[in-house]
Protein backbone atom coordinates (compact mmCIF):
# COMPACT_ATOMS: atom_id res chain seq x y z
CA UNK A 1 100.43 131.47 97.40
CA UNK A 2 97.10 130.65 98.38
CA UNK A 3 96.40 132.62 102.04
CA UNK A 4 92.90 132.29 102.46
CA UNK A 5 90.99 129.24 104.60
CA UNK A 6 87.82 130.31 101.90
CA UNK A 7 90.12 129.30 99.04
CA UNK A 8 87.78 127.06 96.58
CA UNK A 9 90.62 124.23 97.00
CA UNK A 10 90.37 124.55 101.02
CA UNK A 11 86.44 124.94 100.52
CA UNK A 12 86.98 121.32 98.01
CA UNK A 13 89.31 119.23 100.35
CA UNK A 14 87.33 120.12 103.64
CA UNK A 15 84.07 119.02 101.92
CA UNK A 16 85.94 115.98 101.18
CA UNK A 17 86.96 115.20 103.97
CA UNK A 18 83.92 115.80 106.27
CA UNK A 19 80.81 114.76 103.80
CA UNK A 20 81.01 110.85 102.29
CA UNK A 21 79.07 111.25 100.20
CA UNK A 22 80.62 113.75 98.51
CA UNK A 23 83.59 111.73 98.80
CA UNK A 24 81.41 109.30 96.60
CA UNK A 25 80.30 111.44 93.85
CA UNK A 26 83.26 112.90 93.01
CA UNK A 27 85.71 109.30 93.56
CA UNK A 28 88.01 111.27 95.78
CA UNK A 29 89.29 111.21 99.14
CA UNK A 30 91.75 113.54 101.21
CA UNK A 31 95.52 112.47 102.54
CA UNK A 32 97.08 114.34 104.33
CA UNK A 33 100.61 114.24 106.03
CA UNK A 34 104.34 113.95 104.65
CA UNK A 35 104.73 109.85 104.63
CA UNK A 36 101.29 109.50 102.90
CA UNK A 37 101.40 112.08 100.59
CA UNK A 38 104.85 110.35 99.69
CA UNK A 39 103.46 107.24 99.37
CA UNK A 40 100.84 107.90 97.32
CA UNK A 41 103.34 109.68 94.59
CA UNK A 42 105.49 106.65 95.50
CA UNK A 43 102.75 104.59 94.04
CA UNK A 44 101.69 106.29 91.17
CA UNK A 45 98.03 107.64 92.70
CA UNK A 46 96.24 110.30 91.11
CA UNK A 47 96.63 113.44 93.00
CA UNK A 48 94.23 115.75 92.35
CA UNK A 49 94.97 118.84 94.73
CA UNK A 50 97.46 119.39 97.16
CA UNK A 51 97.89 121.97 99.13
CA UNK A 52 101.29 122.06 100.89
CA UNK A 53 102.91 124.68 103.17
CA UNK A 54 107.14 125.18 102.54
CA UNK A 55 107.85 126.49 105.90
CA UNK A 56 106.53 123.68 107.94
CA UNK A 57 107.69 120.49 105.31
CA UNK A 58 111.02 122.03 105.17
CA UNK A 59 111.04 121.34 108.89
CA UNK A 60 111.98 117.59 108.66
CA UNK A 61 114.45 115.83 106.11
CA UNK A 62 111.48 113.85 105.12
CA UNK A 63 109.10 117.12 104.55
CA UNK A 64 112.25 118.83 102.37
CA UNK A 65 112.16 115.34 100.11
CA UNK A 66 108.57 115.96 99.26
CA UNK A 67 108.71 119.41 99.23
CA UNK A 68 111.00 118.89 95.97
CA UNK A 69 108.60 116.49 94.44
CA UNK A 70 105.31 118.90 95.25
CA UNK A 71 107.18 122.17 94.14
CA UNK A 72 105.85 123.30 90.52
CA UNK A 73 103.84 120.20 90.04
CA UNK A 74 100.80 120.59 88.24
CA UNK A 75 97.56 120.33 90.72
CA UNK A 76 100.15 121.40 93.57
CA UNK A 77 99.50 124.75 95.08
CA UNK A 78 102.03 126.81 97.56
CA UNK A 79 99.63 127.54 101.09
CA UNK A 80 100.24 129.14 104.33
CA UNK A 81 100.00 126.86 107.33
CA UNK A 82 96.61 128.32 108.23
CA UNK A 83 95.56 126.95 104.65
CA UNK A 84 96.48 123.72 105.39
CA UNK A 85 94.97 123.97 108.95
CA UNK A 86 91.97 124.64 107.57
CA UNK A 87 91.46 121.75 104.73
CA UNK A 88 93.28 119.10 107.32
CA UNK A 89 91.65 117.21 110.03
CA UNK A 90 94.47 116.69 112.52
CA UNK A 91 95.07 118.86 114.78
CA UNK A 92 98.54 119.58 113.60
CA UNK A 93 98.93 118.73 110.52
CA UNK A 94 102.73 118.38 108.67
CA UNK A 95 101.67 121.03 105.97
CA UNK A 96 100.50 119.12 103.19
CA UNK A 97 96.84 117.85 102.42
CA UNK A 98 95.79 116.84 99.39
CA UNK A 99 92.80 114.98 97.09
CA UNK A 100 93.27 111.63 95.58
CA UNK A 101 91.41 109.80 93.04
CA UNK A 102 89.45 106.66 94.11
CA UNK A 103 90.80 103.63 91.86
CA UNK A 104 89.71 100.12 91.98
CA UNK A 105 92.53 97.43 92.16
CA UNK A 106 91.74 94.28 90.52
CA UNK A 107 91.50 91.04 93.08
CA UNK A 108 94.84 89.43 93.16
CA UNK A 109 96.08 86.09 94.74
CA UNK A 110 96.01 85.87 98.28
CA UNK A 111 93.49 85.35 101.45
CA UNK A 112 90.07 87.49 101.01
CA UNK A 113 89.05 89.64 104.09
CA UNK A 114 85.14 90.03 104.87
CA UNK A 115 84.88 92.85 107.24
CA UNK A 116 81.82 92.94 108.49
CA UNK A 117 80.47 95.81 110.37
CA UNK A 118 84.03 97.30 111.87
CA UNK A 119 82.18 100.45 113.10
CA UNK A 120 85.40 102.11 114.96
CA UNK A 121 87.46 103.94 111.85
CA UNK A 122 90.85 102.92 113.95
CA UNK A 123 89.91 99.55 113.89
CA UNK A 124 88.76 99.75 110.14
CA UNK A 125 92.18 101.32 108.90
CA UNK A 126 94.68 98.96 111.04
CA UNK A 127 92.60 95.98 109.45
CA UNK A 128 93.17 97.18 105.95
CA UNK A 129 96.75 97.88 106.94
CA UNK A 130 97.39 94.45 108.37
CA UNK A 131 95.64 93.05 105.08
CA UNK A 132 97.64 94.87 102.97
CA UNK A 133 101.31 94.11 104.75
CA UNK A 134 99.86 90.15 105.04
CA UNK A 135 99.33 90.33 101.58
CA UNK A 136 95.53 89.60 101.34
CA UNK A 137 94.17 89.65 98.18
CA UNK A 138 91.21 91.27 98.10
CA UNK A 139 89.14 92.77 101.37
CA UNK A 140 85.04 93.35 101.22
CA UNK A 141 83.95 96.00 103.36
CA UNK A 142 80.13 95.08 104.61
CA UNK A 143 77.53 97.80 104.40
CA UNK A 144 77.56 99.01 108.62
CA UNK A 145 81.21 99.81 108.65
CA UNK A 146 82.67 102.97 108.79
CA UNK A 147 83.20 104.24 105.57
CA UNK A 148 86.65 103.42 104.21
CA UNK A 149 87.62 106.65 102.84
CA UNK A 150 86.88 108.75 105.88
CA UNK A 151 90.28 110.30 107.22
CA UNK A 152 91.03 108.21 110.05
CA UNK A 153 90.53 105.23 108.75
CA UNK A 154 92.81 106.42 105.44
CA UNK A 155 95.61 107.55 108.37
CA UNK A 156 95.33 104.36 110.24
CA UNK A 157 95.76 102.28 106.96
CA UNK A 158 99.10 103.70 106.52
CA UNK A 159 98.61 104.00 102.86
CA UNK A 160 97.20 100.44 102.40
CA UNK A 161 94.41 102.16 100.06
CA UNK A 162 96.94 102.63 97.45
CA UNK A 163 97.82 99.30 97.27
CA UNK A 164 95.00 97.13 98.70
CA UNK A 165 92.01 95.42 96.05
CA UNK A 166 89.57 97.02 98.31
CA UNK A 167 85.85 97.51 97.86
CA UNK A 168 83.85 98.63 100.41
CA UNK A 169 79.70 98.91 101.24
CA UNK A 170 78.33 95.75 100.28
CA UNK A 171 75.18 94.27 101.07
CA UNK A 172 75.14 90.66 102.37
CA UNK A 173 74.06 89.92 98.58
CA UNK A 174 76.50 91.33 96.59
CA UNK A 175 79.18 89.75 99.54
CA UNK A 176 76.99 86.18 98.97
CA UNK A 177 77.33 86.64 94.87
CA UNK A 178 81.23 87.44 95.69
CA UNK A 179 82.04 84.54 97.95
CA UNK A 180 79.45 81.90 96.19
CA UNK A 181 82.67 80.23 94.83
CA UNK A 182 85.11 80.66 98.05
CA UNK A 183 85.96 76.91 98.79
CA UNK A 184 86.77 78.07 102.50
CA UNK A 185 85.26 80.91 104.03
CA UNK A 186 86.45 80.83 108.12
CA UNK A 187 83.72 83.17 110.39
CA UNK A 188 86.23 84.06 113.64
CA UNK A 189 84.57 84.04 116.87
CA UNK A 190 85.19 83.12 121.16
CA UNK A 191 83.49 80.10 121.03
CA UNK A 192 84.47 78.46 118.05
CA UNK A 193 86.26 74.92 119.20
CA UNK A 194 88.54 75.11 116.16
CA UNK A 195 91.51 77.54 116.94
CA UNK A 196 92.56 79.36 114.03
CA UNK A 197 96.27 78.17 113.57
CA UNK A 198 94.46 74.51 112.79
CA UNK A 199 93.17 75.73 109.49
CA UNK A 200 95.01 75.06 106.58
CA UNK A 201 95.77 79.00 105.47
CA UNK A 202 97.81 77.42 102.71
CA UNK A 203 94.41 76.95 100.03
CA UNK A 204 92.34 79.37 99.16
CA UNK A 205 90.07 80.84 101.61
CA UNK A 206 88.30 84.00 102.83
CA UNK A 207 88.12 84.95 106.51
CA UNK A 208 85.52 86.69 107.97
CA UNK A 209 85.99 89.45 110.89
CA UNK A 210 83.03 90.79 112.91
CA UNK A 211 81.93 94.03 114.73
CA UNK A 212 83.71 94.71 118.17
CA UNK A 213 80.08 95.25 119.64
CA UNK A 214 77.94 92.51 118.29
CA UNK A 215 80.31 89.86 116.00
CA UNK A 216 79.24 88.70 112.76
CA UNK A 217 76.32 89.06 111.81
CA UNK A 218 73.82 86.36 110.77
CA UNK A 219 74.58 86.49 107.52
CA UNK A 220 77.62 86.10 107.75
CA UNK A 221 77.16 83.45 109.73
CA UNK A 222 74.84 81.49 107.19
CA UNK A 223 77.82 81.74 104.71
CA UNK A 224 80.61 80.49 106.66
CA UNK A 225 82.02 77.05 106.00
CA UNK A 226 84.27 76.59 109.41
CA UNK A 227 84.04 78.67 112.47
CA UNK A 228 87.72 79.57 114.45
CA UNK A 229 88.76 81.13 117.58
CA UNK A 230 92.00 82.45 119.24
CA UNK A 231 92.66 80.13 122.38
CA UNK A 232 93.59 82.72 125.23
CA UNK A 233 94.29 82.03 129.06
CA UNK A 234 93.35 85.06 130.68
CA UNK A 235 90.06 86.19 131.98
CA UNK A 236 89.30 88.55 129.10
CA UNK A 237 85.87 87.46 126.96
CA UNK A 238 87.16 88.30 123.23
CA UNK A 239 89.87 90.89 121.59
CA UNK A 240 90.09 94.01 119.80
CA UNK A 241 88.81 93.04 116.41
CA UNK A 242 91.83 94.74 115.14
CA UNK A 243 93.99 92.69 116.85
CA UNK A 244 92.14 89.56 116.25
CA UNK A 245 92.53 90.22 112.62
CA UNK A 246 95.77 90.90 112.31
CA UNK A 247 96.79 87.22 114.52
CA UNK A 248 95.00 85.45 111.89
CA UNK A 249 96.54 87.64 108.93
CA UNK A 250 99.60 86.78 110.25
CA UNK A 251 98.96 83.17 111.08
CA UNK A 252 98.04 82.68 107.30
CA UNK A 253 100.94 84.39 106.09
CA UNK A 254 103.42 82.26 108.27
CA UNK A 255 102.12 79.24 106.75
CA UNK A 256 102.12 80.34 103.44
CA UNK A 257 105.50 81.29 103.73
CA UNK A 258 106.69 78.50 105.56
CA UNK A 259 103.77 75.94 105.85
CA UNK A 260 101.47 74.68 108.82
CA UNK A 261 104.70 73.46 111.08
């Protein structure tokens, strides 16, 4: 059982999960919590260290599931809870925390996402987790977000990063040499006069989503085709990006599932 917070796997994870660029060099990024952990062996991810505690998993009948799964597998290492404390970020954590290998999911069918300078990690991971349950196919992360890997944006996604065609800090030319062939690319903003449930989400098109403090940018701008809006009645100027992305996920999955009535 591994006992000490200067363990070389505590030392590995925690410099995971506080350094990004780290994160990048080695193609890794931490978990951490029973229903992630779960879902990524749920989805096949490589797990490259986990550190899990059997006192506090055995705890829930979810913990006791995956402590059956973690037990004696290889890469899997028996902690105390101050172990885990130490390589976690939460404050208290479930008693597992592991490393998973970054893998790129080939673009698939479905709406593309531009994000494009979504700053606030909570924001960042409930877009990629509204993407991922609207079934987007593919969402470009603009260089000026908050990196996609950090831990709360991984917790807010919900596990969307093991199932999401994802790729994240792009310049404005690689996202230009990406979208060059979109047919509709839709920039969402307040003053836009067409409202977003008039575009036809039924073809193939790529919506762009911009910062909370500032919008999209000017090039994104410059590469938009239409411009949309959500029509509100009260007072308030503009919404949560979060939330504005997620009404037009949604509105583009109800009409491909059931057209534009």
């Amino acid at each position: 059982m591994i006992t000490s917070v200067s363990n070389t796997h505590v030392k590995y994870l925690r410099s995971l999960r506080t350094d990004p660029r780290y994160r990048r060099s080695e193609r890794r990024f931490v978990i951490e919590g029973v229903r992630l952990v779960a879902d990524a062996l749920a989805t096949g991810a490589d797990l490259q260290v986990v550190l899990y505690n059997p006192d506090q998993l055995s705890g829930t009948p979810a913990g006791t599931a995956l402590l059956a799964h973690l037990a004696g597998r290889e890469n899997c290492y028996e902690t105390n809870e101050a172990a885990v404390a130490a390589a976690a970020e939460t404050h208290s954590p479930q008693g597992v925390v592991a490393a998973v290998a970054l893998t790129e999911l080939a673009p698939r069918p479905g709406m593309h996402l531009v994000l494009d300078a979504i700053q606030d990690p909570g924001n960042l991971g409930t877009l990629l987790r509204s993407a991922e349950a609207a079934g987007a196919g593919l969402v470009l992360c603009s260089q000026g977000c908050a990196d996609i890997f950090n831990p709360k944006v991984v917790r807010a996604a919900m596990g969307a990063h093991f199932r999401l065609p994802l790729r994240g800090d792009l310049s404005w030319d690689d996202l230009a040499r990406d979208l060059s062939d979109a047919p509709l690319i839709y920039a969402a903003g307040a003053e836009a006069a067409m409202p977003y449930y008039a575009a036809d989400w039924r073809q193939p098109a790529t919506l762009i989503i911009g910062s909370e403090a500032h919008g999209i940018s000017p090039e994104g701008l410059a590469l938009a085709t239409h411009h949309i809006a959500i029509p509100m009645l009260g007072k308030a100027d503009s919404l949560n990006a979060a939330v504005a992305g997620s009404i037009i996920l949604f509105e583009a999955l109800r009409q491909r599932s059931r057209g534009r009535t």
